[in-house]
PDB file of N, CA and C in Angstrom:
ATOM      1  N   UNK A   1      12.572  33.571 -53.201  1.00  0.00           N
ATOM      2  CA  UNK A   1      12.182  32.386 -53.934  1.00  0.00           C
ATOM      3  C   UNK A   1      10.875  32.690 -54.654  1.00  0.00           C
ATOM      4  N   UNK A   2      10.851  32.177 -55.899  1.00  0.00           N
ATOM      5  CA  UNK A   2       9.663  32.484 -56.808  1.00  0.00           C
ATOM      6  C   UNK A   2       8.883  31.038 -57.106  1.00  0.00           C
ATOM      7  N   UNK A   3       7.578  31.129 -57.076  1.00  0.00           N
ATOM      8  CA  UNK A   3       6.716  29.985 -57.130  1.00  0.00           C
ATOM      9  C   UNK A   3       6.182  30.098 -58.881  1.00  0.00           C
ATOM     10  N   UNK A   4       6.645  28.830 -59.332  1.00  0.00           N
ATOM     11  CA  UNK A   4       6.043  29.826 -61.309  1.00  0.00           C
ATOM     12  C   UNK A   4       5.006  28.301 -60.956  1.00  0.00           C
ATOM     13  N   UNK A   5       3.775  28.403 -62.439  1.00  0.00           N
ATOM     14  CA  UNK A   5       3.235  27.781 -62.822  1.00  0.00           C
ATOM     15  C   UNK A   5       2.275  26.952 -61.599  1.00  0.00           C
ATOM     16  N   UNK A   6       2.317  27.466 -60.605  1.00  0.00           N
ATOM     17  CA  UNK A   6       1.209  27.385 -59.042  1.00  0.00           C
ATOM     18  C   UNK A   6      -0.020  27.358 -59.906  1.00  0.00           C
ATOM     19  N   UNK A   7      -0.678  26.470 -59.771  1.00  0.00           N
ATOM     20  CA  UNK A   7      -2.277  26.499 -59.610  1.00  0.00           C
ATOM     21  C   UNK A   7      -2.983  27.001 -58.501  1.00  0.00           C
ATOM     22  N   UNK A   8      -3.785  27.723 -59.083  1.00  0.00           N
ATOM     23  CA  UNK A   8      -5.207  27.906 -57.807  1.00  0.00           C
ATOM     24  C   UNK A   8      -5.468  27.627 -56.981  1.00  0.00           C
ATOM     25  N   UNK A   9      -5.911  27.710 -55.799  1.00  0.00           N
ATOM     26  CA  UNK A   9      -6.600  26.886 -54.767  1.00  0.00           C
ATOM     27  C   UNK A   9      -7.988  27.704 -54.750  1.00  0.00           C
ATOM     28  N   UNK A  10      -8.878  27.192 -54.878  1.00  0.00           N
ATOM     29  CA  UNK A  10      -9.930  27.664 -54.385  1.00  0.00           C
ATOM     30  C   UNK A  10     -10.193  27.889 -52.724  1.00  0.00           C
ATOM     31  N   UNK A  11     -10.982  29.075 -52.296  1.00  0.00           N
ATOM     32  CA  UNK A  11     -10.900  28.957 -50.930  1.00  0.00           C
ATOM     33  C   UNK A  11     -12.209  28.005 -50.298  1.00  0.00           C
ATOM     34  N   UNK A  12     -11.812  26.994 -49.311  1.00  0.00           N
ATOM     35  CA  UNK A  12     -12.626  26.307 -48.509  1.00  0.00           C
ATOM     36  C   UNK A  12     -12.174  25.159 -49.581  1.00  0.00           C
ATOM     37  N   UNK A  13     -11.082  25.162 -50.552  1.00  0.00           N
ATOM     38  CA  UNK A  13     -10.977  23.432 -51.359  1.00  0.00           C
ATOM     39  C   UNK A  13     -10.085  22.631 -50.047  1.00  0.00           C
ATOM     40  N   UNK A  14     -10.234  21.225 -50.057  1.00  0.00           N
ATOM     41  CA  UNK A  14      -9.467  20.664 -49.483  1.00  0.00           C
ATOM     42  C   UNK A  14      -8.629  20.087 -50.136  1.00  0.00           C
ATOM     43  N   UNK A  15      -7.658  20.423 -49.638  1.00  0.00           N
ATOM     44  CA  UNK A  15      -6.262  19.627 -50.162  1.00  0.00           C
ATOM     45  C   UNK A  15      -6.062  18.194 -49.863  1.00  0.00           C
ATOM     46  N   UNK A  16      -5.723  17.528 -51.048  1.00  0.00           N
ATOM     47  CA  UNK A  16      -5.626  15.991 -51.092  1.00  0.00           C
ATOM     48  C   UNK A  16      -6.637  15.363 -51.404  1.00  0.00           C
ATOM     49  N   UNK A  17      -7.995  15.924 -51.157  1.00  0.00           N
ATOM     50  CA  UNK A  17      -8.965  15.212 -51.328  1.00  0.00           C
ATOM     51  C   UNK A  17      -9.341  14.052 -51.925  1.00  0.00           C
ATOM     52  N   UNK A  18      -9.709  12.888 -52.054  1.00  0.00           N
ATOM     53  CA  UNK A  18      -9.762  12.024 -52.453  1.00  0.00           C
ATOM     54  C   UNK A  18      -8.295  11.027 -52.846  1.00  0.00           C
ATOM     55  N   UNK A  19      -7.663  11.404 -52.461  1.00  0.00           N
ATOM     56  CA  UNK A  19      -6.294  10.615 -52.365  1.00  0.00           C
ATOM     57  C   UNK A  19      -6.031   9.804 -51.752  1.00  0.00           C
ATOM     58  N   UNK A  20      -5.636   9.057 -51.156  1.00  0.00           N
ATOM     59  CA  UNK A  20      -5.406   7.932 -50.183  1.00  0.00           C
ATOM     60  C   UNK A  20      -4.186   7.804 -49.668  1.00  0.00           C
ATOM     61  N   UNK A  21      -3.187   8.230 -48.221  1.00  0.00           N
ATOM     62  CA  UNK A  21      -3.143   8.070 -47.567  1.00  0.00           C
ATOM     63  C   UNK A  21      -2.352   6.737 -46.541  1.00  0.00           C
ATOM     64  N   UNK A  22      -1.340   6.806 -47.449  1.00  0.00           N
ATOM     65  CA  UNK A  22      -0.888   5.156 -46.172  1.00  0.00           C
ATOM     66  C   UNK A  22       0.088   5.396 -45.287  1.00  0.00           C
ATOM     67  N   UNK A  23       0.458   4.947 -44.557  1.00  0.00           N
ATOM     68  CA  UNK A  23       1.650   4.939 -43.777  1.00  0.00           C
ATOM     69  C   UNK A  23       2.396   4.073 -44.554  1.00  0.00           C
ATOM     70  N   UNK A  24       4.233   3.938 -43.708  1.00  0.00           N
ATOM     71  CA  UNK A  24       4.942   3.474 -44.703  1.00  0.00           C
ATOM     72  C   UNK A  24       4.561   1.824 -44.066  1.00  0.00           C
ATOM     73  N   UNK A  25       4.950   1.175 -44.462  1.00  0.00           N
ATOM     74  CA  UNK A  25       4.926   0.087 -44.176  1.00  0.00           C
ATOM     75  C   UNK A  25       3.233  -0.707 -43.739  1.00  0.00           C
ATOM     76  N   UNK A  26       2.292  -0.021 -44.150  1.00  0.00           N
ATOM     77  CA  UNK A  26       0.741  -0.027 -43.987  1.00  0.00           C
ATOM     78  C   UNK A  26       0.487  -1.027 -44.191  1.00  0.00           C
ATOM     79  N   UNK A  27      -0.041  -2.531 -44.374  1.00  0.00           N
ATOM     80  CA  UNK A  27      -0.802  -3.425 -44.938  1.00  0.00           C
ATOM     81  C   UNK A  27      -2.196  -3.179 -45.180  1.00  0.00           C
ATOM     82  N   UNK A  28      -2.705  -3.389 -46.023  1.00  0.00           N
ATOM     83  CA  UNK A  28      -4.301  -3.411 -45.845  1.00  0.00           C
ATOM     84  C   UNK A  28      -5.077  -4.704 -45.943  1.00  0.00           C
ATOM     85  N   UNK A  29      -5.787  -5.254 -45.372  1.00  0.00           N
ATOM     86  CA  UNK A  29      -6.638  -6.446 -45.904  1.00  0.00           C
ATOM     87  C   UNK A  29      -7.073  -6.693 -46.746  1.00  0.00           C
ATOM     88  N   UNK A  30      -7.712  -7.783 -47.257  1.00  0.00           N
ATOM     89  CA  UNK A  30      -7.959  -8.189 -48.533  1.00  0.00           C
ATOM     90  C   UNK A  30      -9.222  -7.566 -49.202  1.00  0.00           C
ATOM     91  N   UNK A  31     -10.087  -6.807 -48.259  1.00  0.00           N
ATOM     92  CA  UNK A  31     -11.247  -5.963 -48.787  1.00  0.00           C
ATOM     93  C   UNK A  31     -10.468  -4.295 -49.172  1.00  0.00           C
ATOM     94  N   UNK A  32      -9.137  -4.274 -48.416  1.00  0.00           N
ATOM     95  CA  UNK A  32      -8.757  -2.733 -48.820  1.00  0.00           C
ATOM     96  C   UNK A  32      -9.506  -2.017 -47.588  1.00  0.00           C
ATOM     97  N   UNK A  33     -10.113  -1.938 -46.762  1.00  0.00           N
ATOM     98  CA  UNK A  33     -10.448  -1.486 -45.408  1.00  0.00           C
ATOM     99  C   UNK A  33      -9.694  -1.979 -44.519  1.00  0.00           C
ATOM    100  N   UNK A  34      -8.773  -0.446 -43.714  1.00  0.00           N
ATOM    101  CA  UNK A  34      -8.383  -0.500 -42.697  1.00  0.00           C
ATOM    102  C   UNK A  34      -9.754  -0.987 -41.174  1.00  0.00           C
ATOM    103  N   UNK A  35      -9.309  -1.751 -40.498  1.00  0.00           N
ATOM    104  CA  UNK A  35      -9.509  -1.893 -39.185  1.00  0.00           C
ATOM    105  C   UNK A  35      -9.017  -0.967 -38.043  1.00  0.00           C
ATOM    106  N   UNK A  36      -9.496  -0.999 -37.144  1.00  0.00           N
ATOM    107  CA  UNK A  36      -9.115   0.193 -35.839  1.00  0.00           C
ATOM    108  C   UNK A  36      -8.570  -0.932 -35.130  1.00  0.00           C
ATOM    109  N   UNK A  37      -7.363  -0.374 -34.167  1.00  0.00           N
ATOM    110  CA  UNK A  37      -6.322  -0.772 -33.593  1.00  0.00           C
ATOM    111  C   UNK A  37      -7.002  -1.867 -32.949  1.00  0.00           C
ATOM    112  N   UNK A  38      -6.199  -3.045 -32.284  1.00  0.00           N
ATOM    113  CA  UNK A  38      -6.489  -3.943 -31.786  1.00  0.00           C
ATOM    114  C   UNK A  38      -5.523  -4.079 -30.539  1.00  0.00           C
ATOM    115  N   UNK A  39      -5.726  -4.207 -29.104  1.00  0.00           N
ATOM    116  CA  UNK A  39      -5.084  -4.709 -28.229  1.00  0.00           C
ATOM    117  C   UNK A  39      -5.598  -6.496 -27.537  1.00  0.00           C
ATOM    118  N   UNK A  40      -4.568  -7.108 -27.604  1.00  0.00           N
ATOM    119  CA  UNK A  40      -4.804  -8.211 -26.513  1.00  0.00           C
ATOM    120  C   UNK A  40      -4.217  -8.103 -25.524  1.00  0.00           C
ATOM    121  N   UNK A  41      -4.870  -8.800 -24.773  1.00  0.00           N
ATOM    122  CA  UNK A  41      -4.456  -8.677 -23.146  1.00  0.00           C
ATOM    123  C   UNK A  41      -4.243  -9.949 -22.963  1.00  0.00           C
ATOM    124  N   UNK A  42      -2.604 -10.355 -22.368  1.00  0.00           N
ATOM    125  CA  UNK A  42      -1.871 -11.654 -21.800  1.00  0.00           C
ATOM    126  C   UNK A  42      -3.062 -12.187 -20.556  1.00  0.00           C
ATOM    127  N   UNK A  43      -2.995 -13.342 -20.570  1.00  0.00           N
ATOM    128  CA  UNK A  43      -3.870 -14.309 -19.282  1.00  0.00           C
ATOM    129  C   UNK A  43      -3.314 -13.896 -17.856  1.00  0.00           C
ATOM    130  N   UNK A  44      -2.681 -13.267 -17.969  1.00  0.00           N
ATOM    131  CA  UNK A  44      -1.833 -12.611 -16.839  1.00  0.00           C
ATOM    132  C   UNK A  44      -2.765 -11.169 -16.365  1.00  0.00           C
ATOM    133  N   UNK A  45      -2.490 -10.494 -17.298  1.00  0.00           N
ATOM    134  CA  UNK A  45      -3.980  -8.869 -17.042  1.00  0.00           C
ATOM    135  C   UNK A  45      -4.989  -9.337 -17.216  1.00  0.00           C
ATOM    136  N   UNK A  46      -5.573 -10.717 -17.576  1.00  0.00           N
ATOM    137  CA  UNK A  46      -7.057 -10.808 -17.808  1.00  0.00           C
ATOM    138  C   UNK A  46      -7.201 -11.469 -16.164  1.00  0.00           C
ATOM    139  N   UNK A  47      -6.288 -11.889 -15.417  1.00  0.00           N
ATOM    140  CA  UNK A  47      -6.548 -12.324 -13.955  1.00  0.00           C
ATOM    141  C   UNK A  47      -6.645 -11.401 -12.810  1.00  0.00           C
ATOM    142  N   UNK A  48      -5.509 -10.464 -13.380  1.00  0.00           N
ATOM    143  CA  UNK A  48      -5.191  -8.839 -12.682  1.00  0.00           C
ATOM    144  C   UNK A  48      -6.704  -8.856 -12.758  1.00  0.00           C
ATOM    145  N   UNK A  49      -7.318  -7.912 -13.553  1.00  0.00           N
ATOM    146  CA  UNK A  49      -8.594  -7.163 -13.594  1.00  0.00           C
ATOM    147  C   UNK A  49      -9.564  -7.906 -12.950  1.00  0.00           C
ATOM    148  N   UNK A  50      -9.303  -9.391 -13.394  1.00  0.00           N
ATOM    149  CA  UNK A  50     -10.802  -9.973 -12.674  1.00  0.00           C
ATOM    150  C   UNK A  50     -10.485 -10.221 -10.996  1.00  0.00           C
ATOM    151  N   UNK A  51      -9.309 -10.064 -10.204  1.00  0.00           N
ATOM    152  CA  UNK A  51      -8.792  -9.857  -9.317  1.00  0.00           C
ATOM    153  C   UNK A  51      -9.470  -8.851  -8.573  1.00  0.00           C
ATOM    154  N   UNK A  52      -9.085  -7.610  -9.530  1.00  0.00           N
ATOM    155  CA  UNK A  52      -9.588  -6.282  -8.778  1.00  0.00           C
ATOM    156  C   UNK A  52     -11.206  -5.693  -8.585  1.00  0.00           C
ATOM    157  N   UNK A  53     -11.823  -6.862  -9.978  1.00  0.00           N
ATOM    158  CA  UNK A  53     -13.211  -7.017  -9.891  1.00  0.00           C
ATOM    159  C   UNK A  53     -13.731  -7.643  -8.295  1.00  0.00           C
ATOM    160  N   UNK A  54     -12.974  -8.686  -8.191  1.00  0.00           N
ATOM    161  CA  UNK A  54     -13.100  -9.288  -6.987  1.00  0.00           C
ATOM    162  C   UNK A  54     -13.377  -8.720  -6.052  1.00  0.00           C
ATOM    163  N   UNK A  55     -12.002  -7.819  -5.721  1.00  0.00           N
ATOM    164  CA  UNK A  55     -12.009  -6.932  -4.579  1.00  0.00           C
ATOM    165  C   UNK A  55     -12.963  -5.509  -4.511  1.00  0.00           C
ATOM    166  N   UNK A  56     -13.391  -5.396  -6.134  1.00  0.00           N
ATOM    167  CA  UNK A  56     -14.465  -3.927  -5.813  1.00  0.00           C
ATOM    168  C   UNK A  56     -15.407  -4.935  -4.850  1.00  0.00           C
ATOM    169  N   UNK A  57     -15.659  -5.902  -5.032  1.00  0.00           N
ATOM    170  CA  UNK A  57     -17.210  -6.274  -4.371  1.00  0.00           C
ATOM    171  C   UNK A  57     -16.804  -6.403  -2.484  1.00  0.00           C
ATOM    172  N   UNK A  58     -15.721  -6.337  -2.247  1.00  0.00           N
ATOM    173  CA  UNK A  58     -15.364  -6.961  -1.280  1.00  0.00           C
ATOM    174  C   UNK A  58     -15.368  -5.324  -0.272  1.00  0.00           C
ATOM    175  N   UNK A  59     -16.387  -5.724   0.143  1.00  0.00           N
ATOM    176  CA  UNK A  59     -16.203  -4.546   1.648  1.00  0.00           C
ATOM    177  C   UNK A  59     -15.135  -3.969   2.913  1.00  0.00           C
ATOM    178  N   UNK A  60     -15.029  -2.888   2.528  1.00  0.00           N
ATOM    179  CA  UNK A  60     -13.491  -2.451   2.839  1.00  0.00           C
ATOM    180  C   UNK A  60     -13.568  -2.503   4.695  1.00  0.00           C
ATOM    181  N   UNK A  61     -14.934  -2.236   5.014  1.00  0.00           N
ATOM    182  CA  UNK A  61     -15.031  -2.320   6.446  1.00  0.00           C
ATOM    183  C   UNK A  61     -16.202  -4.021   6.575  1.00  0.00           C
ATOM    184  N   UNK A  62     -15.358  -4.702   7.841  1.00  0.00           N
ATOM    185  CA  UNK A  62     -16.134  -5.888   8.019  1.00  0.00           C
ATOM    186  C   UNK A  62     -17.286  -5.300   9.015  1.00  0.00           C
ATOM    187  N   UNK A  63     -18.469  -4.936   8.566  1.00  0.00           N
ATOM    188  CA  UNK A  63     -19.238  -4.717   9.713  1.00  0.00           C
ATOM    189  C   UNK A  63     -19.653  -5.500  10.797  1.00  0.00           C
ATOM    190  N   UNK A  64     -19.972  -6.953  10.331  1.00  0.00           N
ATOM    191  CA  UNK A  64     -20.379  -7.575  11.560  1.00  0.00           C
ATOM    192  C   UNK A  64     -18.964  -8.277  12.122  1.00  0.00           C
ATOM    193  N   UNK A  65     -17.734  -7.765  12.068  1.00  0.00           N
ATOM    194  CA  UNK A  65     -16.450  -7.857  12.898  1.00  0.00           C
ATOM    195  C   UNK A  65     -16.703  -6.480  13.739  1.00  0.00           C
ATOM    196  N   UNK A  66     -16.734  -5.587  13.138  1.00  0.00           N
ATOM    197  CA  UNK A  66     -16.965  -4.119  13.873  1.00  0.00           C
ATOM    198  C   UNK A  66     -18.294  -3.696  15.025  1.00  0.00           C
ATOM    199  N   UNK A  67     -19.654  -4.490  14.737  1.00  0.00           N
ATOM    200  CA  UNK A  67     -20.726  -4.744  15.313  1.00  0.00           C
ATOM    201  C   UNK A  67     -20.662  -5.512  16.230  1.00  0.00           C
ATOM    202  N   UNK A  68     -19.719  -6.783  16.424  1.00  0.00           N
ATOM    203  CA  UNK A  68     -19.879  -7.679  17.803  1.00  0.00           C
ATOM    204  C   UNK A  68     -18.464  -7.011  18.500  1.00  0.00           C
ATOM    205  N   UNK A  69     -17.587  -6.454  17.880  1.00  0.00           N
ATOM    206  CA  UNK A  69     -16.537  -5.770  18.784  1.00  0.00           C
ATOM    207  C   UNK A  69     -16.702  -4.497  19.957  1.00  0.00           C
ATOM    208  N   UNK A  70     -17.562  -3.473  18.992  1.00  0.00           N
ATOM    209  CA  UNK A  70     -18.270  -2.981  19.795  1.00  0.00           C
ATOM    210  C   UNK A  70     -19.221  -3.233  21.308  1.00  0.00           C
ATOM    211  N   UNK A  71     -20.369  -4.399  20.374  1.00  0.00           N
ATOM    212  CA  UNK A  71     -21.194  -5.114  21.660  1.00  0.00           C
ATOM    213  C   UNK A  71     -20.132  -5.767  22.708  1.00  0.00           C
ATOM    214  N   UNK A  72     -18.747  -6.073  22.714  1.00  0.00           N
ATOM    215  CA  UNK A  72     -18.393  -6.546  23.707  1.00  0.00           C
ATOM    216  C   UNK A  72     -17.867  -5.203  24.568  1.00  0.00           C
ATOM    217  N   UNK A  73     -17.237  -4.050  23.764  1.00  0.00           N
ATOM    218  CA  UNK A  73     -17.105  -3.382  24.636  1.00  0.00           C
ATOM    219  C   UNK A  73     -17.948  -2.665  25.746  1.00  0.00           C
ATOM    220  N   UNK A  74     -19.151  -2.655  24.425  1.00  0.00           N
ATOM    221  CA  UNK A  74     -20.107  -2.325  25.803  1.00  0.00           C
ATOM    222  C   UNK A  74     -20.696  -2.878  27.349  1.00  0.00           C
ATOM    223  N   UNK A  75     -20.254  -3.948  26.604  1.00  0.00           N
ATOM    224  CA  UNK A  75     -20.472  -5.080  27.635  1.00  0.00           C
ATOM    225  C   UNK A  75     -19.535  -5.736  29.189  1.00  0.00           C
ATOM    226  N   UNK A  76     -18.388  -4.464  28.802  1.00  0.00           N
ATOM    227  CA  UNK A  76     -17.103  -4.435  29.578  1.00  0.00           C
ATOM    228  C   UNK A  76     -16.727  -6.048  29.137  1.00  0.00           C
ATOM    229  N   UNK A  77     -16.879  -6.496  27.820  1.00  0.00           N
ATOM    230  CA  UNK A  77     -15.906  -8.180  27.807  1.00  0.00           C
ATOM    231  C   UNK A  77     -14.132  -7.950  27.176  1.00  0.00           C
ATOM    232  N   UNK A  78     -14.418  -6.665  26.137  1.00  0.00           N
ATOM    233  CA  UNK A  78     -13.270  -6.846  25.199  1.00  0.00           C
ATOM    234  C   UNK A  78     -12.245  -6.245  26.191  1.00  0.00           C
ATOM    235  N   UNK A  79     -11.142  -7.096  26.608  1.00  0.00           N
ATOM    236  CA  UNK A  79     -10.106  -7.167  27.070  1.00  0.00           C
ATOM    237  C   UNK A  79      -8.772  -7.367  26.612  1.00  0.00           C
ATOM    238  N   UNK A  80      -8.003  -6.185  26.298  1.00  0.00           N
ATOM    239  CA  UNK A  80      -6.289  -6.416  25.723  1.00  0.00           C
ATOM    240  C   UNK A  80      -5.218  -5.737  26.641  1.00  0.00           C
ATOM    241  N   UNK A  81      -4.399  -7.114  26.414  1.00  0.00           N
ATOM    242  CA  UNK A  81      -3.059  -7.243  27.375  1.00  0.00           C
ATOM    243  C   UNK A  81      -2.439  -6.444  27.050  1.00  0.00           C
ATOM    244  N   UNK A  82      -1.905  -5.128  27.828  1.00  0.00           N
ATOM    245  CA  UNK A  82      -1.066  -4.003  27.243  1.00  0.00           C
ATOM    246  C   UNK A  82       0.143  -4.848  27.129  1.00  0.00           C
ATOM    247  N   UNK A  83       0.827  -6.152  27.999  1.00  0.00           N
ATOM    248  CA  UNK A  83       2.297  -6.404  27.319  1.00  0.00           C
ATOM    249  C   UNK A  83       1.979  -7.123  26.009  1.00  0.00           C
ATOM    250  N   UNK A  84       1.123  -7.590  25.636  1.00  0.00           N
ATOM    251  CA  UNK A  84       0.641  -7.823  24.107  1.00  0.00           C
ATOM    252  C   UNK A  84       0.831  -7.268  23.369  1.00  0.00           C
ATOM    253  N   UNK A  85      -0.041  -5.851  23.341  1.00  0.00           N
ATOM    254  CA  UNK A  85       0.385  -4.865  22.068  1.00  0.00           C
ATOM    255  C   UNK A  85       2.148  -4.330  22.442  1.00  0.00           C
ATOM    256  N   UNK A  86       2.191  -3.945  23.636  1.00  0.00           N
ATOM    257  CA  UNK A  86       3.869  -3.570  23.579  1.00  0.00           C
ATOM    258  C   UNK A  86       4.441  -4.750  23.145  1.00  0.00           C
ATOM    259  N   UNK A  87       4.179  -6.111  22.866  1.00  0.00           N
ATOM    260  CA  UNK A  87       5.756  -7.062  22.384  1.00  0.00           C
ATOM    261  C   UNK A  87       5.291  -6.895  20.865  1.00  0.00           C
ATOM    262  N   UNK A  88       3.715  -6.370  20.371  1.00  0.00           N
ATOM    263  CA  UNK A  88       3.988  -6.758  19.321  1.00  0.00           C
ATOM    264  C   UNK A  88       4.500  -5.498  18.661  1.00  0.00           C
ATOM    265  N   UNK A  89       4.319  -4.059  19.319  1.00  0.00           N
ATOM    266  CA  UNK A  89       4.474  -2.725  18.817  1.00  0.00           C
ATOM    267  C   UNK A  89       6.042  -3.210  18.812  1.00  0.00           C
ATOM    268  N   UNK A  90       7.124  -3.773  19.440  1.00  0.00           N
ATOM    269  CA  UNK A  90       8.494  -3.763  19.705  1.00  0.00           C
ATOM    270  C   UNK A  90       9.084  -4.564  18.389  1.00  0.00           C
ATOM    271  N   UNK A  91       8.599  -6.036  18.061  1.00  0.00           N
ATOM    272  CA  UNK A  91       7.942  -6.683  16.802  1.00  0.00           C
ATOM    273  C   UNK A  91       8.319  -6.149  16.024  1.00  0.00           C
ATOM    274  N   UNK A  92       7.160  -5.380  15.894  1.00  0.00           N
ATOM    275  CA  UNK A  92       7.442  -4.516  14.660  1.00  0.00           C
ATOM    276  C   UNK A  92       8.040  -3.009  14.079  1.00  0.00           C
ATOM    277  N   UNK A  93       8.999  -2.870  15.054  1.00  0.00           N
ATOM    278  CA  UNK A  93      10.360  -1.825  14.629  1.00  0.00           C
ATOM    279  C   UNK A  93      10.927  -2.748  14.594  1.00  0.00           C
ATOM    280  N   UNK A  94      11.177  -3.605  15.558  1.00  0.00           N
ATOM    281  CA  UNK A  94      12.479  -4.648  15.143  1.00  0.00           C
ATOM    282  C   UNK A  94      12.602  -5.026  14.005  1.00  0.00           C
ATOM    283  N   UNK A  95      11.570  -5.740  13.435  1.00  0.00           N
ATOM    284  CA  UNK A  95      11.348  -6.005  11.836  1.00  0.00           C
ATOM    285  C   UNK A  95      11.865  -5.027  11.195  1.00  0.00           C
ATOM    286  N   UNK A  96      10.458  -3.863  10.974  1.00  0.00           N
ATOM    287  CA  UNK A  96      11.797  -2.950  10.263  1.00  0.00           C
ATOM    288  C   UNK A  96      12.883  -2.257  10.628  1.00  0.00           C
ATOM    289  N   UNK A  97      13.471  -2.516  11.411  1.00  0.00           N
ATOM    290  CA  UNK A  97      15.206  -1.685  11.549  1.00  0.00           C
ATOM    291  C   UNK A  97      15.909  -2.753  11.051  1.00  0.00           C
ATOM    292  N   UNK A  98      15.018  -4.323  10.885  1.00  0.00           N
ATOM    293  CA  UNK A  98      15.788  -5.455  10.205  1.00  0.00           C
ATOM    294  C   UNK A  98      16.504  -6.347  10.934  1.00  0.00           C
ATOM    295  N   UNK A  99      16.503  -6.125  12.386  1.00  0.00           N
ATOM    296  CA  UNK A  99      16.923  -6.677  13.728  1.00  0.00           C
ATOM    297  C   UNK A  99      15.743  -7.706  14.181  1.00  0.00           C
ATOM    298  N   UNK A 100      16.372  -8.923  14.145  1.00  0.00           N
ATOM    299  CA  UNK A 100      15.406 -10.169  14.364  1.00  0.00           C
ATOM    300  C   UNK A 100      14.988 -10.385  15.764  1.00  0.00           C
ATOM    301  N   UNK A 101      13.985 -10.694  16.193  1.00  0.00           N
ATOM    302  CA  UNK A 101      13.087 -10.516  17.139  1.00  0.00           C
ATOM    303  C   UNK A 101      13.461 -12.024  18.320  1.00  0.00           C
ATOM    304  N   UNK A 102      13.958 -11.648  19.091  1.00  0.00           N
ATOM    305  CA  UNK A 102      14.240 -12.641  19.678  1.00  0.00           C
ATOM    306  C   UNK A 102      14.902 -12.255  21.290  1.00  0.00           C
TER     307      UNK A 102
END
């Protein structure tokens, strides 16, 4: 294939330069300046986030639940019924194998 009647390029020219550029279906505003993308967020993610704002503040360990639990053990007070935790450890396979507790 033969290229006839090619113009020049100078080296370091940019191509297109000063041309403009649209996509198909582009609108532009009434000044002719594009704007940068815009997202809104439904009242639905604006509750999400302020939700999870919530919970950053919220302390993952309760210390003064963990501080008087302790002081009782030391104290020989904190006392648990081993058939307690066994009905509730039983509880809860039953639950999940989906077999109702009764």
């Amino acid at each position: 294939m033969k290229i006839t009647d090619a113009m020049p390029v100078k080296p370091g020219a940019k191509i297109g330069a000063g041309k403009e550029i649209r996509r198909e279906g582009e609108v532009r505003p009434a000044g002719g300046v594009l704007t940068g993308d815009r997202v809104e967020l439904s009242s639905d993610s604006r509750e999400v986030r302020e939700a999870q704002r919530v919970l950053q503040e919220v302390p993952e360990v309760r210390t003064e639940l963990v501080q008087a639990l302790k002081a009782k053990i030391e104290r020989n007070e904190y006392h648990v019924d081993a058939g307690d935790i066994a009905d509730k450890m039983l509880g809860s396979l039953l639950g999940d194998l989906g077999i109702p507790k009764g």
